[in-house]
N, C-alpha and C. Protein backbone atom coordinates (compact mmCIF):
# COMPACT_ATOMS: atom_id res chain seq x y z
N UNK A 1 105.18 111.65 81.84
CA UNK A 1 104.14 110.77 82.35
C UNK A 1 103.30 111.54 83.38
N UNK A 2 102.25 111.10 83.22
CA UNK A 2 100.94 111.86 84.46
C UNK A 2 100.86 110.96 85.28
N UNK A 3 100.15 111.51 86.36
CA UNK A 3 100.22 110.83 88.01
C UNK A 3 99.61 109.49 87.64
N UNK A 4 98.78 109.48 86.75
CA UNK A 4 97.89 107.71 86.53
C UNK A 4 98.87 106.99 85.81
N UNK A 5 99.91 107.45 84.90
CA UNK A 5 100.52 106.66 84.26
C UNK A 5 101.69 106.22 84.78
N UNK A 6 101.95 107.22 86.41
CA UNK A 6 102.90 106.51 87.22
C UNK A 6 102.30 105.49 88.32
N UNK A 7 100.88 105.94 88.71
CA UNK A 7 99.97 105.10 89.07
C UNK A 7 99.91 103.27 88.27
N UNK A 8 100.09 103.88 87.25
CA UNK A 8 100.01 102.28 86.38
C UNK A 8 101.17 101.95 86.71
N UNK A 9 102.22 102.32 86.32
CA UNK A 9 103.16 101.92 86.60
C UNK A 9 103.97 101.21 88.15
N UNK A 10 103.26 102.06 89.12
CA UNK A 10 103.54 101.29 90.30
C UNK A 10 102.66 100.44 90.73
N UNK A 11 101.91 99.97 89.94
CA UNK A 11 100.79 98.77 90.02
C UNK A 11 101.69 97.09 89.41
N UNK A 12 102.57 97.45 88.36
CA UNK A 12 103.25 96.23 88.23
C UNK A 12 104.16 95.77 89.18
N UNK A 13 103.84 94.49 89.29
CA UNK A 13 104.93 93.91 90.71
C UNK A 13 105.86 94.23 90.59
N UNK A 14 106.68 94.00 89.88
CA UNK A 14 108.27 93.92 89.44
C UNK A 14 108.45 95.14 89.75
N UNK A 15 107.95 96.29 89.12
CA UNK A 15 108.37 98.19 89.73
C UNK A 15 108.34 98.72 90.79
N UNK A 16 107.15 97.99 90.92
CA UNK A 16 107.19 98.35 92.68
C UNK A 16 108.20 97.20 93.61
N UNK A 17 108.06 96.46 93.54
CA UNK A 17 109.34 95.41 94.07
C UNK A 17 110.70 96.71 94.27
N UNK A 18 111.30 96.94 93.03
CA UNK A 18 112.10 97.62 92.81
C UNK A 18 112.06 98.84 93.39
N UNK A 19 111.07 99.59 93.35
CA UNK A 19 111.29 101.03 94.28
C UNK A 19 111.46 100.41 95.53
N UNK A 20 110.40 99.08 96.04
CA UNK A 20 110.55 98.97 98.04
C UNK A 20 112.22 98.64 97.97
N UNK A 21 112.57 97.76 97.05
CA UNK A 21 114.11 97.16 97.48
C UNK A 21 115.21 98.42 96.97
N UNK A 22 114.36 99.41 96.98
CA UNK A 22 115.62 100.26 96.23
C UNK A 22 115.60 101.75 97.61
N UNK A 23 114.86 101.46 98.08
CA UNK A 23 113.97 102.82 99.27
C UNK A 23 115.26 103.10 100.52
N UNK A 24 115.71 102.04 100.77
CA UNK A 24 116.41 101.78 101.96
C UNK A 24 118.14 102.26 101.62
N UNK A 25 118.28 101.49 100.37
CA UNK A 25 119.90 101.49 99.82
C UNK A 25 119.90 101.32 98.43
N UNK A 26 120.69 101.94 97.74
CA UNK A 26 120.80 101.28 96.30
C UNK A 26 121.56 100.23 96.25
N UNK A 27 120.52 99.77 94.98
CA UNK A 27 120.93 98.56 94.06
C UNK A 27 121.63 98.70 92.70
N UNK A 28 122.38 97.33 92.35
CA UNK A 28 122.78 97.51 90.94
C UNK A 28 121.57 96.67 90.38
N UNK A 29 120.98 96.63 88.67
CA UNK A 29 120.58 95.66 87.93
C UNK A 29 120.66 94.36 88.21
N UNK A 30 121.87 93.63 88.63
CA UNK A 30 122.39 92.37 89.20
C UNK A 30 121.23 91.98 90.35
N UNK A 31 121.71 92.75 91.39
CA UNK A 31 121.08 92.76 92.63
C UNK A 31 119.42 92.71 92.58
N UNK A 32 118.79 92.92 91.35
CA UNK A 32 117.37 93.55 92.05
C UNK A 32 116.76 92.28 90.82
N UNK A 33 117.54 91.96 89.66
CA UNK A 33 116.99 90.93 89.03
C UNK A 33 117.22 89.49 89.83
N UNK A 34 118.63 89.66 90.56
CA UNK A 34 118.29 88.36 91.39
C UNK A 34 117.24 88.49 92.37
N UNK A 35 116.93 89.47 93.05
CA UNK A 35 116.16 89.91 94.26
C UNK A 35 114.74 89.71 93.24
N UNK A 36 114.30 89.59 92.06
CA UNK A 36 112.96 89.74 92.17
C UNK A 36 112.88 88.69 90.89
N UNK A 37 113.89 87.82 90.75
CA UNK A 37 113.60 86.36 89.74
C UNK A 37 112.96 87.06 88.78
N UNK A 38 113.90 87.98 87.81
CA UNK A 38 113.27 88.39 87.18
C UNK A 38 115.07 88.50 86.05
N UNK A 39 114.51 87.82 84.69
CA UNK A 39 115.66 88.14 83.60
C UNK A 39 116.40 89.49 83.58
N UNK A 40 117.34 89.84 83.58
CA UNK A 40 118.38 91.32 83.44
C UNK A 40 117.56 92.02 82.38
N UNK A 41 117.41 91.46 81.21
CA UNK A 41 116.42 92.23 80.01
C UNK A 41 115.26 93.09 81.03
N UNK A 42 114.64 92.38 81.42
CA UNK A 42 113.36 92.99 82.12
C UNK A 42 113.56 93.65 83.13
N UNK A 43 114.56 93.70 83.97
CA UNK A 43 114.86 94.46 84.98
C UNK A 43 115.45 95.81 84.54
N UNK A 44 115.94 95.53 83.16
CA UNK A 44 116.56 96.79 82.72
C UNK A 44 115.34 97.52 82.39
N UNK A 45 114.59 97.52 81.78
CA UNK A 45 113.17 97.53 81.33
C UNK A 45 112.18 98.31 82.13
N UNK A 46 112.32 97.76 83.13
CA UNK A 46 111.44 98.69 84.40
C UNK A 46 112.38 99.75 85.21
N UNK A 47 113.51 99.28 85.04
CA UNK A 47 114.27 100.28 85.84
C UNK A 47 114.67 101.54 84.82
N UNK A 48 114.19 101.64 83.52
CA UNK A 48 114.03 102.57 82.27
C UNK A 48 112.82 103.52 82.40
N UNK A 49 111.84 102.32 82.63
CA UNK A 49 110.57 103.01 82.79
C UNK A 49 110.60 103.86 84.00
N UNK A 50 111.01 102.98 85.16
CA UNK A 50 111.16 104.20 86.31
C UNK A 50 111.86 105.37 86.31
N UNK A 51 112.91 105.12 85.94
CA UNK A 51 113.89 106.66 85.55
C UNK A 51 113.15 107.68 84.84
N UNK A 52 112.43 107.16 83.76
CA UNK A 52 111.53 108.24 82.96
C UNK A 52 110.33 108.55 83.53
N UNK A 53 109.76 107.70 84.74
CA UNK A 53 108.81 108.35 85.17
C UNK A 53 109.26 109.13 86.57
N UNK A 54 110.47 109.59 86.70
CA UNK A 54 111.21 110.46 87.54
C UNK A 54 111.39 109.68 89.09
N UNK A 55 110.67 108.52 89.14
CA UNK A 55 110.30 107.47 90.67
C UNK A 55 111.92 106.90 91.07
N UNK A 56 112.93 106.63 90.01
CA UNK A 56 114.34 106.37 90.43
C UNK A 56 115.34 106.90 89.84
N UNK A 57 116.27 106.83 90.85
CA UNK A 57 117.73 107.25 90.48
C UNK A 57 118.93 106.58 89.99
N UNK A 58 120.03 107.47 89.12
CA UNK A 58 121.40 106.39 89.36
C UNK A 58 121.75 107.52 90.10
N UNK A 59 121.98 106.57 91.31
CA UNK A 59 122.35 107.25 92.66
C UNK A 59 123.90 107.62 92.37
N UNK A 60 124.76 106.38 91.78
CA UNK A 60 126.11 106.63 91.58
C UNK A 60 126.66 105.75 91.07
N UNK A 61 127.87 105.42 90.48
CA UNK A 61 128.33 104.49 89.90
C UNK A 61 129.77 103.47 90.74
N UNK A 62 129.53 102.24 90.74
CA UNK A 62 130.67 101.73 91.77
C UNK A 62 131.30 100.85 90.45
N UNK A 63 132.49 100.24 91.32
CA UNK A 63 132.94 99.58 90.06
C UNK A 63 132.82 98.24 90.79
N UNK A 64 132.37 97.16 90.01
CA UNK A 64 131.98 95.64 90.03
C UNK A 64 133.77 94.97 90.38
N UNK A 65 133.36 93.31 90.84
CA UNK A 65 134.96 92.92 91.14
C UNK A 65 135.48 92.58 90.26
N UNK A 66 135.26 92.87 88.71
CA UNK A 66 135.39 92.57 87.36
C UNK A 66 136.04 93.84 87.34
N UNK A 67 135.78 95.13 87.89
CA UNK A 67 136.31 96.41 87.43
C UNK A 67 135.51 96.97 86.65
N UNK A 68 134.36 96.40 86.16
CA UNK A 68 133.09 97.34 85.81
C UNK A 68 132.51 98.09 85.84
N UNK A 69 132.21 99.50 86.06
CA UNK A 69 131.52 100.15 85.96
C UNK A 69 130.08 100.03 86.50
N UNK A 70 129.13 99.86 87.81
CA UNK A 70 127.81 99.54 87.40
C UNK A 70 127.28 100.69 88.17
N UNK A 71 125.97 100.92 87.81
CA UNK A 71 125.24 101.60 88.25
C UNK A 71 124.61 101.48 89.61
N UNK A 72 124.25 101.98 90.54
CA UNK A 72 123.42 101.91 91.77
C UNK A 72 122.28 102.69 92.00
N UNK A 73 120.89 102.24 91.77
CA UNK A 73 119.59 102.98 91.92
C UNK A 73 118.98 103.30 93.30
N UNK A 74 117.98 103.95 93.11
CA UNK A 74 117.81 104.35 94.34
C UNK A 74 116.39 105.20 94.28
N UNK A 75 115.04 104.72 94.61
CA UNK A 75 113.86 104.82 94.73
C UNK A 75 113.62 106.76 94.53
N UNK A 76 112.96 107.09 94.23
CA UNK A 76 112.93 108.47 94.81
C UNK A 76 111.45 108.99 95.39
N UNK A 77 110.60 108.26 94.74
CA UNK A 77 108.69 108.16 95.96
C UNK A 77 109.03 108.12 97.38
N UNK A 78 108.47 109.37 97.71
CA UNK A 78 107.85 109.66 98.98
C UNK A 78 106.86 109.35 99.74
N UNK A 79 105.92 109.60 98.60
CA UNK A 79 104.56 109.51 99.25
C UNK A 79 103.87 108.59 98.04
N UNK A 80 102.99 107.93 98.03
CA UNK A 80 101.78 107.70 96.62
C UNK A 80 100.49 107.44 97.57
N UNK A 81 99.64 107.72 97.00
CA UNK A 81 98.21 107.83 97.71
C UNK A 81 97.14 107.96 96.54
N UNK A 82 96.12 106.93 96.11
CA UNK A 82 94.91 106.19 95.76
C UNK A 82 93.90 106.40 96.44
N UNK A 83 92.48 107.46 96.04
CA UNK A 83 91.60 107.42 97.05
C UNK A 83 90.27 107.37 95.54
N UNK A 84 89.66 106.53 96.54
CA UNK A 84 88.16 106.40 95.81
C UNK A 84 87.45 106.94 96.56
N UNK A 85 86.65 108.43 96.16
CA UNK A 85 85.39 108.33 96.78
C UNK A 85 84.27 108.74 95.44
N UNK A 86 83.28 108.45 96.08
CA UNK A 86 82.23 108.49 95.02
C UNK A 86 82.02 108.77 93.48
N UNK A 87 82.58 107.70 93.28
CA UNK A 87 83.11 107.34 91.84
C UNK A 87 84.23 107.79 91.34
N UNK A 88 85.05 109.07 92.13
CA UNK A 88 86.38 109.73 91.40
C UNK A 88 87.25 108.88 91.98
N UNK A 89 87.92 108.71 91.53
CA UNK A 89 90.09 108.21 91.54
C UNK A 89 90.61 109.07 91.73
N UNK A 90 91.30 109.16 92.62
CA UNK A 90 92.31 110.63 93.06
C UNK A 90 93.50 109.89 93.37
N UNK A 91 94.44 110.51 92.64
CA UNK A 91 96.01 109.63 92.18
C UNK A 91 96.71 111.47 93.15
N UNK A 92 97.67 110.69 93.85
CA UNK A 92 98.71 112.21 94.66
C UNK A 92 100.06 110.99 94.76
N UNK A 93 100.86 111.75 93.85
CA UNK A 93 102.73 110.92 94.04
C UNK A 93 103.65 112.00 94.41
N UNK A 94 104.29 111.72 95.38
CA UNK A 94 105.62 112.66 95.45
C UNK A 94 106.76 111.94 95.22
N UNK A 95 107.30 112.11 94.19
CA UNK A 95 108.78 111.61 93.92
C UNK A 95 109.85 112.69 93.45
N UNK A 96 111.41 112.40 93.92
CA UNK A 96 111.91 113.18 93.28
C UNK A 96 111.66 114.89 93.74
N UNK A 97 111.11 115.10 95.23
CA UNK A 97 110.81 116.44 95.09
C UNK A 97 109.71 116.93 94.43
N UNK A 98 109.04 116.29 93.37
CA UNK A 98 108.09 116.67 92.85
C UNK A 98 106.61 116.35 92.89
N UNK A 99 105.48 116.66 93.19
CA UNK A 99 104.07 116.57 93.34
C UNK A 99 103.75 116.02 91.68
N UNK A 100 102.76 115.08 91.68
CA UNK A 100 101.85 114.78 90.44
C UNK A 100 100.76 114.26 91.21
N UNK A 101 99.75 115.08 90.43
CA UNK A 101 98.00 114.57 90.64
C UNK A 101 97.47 114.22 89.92
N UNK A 102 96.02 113.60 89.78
CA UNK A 102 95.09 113.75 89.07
C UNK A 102 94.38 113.16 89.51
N UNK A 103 92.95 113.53 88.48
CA UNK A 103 91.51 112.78 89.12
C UNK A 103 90.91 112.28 88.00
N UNK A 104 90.38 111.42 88.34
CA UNK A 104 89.17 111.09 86.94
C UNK A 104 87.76 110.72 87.68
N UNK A 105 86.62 110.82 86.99
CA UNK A 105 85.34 110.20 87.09
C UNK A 105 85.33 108.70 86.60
N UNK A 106 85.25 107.72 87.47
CA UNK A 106 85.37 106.36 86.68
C UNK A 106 84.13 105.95 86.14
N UNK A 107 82.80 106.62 85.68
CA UNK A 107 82.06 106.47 84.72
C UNK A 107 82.45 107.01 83.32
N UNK A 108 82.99 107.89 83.50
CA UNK A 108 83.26 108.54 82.37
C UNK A 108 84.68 108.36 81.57
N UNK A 109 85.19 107.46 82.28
CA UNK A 109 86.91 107.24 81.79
C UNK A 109 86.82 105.13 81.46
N UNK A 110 87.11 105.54 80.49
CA UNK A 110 86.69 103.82 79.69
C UNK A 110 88.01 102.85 79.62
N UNK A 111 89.12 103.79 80.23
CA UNK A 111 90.30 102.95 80.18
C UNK A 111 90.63 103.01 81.38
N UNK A 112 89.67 102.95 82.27
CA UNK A 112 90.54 102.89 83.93
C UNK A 112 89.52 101.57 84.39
N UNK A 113 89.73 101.05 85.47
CA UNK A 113 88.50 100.29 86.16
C UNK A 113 87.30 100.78 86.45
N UNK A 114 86.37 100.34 86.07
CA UNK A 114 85.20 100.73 86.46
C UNK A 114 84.72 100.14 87.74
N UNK A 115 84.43 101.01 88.63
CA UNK A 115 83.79 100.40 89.92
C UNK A 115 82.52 100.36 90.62
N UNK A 116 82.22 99.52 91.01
CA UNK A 116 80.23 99.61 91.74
C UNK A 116 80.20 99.31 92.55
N UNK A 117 79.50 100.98 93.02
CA UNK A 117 78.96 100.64 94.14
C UNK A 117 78.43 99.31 94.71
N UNK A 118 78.55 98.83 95.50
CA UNK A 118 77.49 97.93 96.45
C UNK A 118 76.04 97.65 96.14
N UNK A 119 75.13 98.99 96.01
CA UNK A 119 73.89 98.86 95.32
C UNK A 119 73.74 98.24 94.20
N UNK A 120 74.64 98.96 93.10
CA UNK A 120 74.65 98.67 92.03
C UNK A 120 75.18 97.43 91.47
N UNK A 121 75.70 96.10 92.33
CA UNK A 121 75.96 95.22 91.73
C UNK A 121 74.85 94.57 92.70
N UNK A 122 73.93 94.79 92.78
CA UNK A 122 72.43 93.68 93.23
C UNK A 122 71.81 93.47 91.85
């Protein structure tokens, strides 16, 4: 994934929910679908997507009072930073130790938001 497509990605509530509640201490699946009223299916779901976009961890595995096995996540974004200036998008993520950038022209990119100036919406 590229810096916009982790950009997209930390634009859905639910993912980002999950990295802030995951930043401090890890969570299991349990914990973060009750924490964000959100079905186990779907929590598994984003917490998939995050792993592959390198933003979380399985920090470690504990065992449940069932004797289960569960997993415990754990955010790995440092930094993310969004800057608009004159018409470019400039996407900067540090997760994981690792830097991702990018830029686009938002006239020229038809699948991002397009934005106007002030003038230009008179």
């Amino acid at each position: 994934m590229d810096a916009f497509d982790n950009f997209r990605l930390m634009l859905d509530e639910s993912a980002s929910r999950i990295l802030e509640l995951t930043k401090e201490r890890p969570m299991n699946a349990s914990e973060l679908s009750d924490a964000l009223g959100i079905p186990m299916a779907a929590t598994y779901r984003r917490i998939r997507m995050l792993k592959g976009a390198g933003m979380l961890r399985e920090e470690y595995k504990a065992l449940s009072t069932g004797g289960k096995s569960v997993s415990l996540y754990r955010s790995t974004v440092e930094s993310a930073e969004v800057v608009l200036t004159d018409g470019r998008l400039q996407v900067k993520i540090r997760a994981n130790g690792q830097d991702s950038s990018g830029s686009v022209d938002l006239n020229e990119e038809p699948s991002m938001l397009h934005w106007l100036s002030p003038k230009d919406r008179q």
